[in-house]
N, C-alpha and C. Protein backbone atom coordinates (compact mmCIF):
# COMPACT_ATOMS: atom_id res chain seq x y z
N UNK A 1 2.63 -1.63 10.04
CA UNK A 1 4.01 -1.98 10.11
C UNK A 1 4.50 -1.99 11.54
N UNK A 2 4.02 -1.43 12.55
CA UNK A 2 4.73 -0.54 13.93
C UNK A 2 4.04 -2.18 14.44
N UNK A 3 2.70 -2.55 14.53
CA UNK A 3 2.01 -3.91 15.46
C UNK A 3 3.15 -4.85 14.95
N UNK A 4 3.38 -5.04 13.51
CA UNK A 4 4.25 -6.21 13.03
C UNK A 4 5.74 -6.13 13.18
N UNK A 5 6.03 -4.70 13.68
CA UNK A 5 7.55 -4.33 13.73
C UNK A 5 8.50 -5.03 12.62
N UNK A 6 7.74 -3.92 11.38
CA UNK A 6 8.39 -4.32 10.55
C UNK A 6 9.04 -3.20 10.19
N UNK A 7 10.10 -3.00 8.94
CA UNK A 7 10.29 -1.91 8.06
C UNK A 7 10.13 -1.46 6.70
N UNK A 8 10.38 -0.58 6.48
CA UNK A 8 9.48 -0.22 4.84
C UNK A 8 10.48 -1.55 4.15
N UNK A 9 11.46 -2.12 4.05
CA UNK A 9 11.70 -3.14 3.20
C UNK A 9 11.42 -4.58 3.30
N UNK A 10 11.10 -4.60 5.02
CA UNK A 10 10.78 -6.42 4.97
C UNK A 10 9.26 -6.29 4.61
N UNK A 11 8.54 -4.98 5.05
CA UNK A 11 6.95 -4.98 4.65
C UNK A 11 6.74 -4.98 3.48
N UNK A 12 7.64 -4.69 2.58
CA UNK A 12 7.74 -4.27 0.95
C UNK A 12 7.91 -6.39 0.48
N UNK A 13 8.94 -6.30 0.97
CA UNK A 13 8.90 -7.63 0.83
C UNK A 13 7.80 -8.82 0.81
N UNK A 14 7.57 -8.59 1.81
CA UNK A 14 6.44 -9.10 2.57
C UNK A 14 4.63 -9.33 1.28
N UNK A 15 5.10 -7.70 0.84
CA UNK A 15 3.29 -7.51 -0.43
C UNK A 15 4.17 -7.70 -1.59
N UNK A 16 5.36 -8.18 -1.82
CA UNK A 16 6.01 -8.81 -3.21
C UNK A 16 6.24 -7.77 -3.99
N UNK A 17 6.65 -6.73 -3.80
CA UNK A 17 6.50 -4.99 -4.01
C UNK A 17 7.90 -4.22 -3.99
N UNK A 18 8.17 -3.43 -4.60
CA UNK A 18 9.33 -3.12 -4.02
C UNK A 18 9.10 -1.87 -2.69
N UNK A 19 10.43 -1.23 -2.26
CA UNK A 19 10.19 -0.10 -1.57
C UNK A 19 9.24 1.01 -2.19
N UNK A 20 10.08 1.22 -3.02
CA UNK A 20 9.94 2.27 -3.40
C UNK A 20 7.80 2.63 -3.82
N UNK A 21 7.52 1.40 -4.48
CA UNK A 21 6.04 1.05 -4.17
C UNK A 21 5.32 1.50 -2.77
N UNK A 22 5.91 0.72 -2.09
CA UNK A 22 5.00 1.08 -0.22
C UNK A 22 5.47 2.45 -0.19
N UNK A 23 6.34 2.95 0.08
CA UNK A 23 6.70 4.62 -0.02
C UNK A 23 5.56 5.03 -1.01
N UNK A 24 4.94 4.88 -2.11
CA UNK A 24 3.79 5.65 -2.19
C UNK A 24 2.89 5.18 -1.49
N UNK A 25 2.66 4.11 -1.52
CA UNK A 25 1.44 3.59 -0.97
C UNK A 25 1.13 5.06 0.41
N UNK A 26 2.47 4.51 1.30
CA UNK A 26 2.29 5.66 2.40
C UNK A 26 2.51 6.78 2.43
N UNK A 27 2.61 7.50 1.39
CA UNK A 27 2.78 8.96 0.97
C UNK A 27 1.52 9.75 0.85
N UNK A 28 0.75 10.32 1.52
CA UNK A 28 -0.71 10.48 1.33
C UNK A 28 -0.74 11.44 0.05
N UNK A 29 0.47 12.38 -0.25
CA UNK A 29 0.58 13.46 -1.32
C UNK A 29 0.91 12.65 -2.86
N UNK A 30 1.69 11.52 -2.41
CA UNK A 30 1.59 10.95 -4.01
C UNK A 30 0.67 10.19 -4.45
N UNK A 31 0.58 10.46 -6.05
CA UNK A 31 -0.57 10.40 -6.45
C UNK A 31 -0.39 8.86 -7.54
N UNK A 32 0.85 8.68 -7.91
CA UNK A 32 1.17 7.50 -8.63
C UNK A 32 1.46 5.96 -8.02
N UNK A 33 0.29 6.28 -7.10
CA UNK A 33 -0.35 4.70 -6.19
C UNK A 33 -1.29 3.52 -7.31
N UNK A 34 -0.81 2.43 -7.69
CA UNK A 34 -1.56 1.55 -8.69
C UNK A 34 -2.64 0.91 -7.63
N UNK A 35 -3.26 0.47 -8.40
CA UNK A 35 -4.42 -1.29 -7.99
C UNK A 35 -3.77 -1.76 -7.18
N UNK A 36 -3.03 -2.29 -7.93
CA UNK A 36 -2.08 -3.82 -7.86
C UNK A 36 -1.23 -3.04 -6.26
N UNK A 37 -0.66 -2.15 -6.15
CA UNK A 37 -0.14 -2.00 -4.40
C UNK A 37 -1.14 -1.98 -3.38
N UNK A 38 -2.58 -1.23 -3.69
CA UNK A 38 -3.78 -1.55 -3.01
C UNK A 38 -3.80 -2.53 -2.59
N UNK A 39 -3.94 -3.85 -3.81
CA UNK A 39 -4.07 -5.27 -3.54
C UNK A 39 -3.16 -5.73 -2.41
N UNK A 40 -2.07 -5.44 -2.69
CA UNK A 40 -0.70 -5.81 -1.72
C UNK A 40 -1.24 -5.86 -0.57
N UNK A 41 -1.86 -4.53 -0.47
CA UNK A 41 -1.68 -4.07 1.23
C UNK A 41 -3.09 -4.63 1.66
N UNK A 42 -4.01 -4.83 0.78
CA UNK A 42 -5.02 -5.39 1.41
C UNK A 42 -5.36 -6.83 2.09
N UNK A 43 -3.99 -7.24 1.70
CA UNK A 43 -3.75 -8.82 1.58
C UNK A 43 -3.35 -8.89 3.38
N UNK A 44 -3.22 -7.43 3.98
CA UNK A 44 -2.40 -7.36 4.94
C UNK A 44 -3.71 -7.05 6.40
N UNK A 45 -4.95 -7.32 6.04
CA UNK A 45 -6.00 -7.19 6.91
C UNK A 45 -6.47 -5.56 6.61
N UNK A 46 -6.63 -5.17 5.19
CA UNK A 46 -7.06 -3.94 5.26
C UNK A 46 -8.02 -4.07 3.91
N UNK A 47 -9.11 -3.60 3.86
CA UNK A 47 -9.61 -3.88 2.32
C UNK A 47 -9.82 -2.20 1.96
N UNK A 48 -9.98 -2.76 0.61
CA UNK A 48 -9.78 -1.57 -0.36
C UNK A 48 -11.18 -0.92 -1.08
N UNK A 49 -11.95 -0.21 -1.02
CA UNK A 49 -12.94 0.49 -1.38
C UNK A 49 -12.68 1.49 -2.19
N UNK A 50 -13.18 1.44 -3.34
CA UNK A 50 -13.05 2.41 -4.81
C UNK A 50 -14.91 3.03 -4.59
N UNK A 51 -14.82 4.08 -4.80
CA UNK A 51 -16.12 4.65 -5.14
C UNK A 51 -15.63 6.02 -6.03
N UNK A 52 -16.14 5.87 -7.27
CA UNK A 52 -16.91 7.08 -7.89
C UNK A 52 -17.97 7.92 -7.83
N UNK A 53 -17.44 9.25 -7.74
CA UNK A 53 -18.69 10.41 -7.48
C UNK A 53 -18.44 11.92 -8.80
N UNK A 54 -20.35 11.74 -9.04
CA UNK A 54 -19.93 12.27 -10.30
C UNK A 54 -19.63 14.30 -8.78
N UNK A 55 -19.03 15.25 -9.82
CA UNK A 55 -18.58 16.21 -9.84
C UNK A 55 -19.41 17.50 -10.09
């Protein structure tokens, strides 16, 4: 957001998302982050890597 000088609402705008969405996205403590905002932001020069590990 800071290279594009944007703010949490034109960047929200921007991944077709609302605020309140990117506010988790960038919340490292919340945990109710979907796919679909991943997707958003990946659209933005960042890709998204899922890996499962068993426990």
């Amino acid at each position: 957001m800071s290279v594009s000088k944007l703010d949490k609402t034109a960047m929200a705008k921007k991944m077709h998302t609302s605020r309140a969405s990117l506010h988790r996205l960038l919340d490292e403590e919340d945990t109710r982050l979907t796919l679909t905002t991943l997707v958003s932001a990946a659209a933005f020069g960042k890709n998204v890597k899922i890996e499962l590990e068993s426990v």
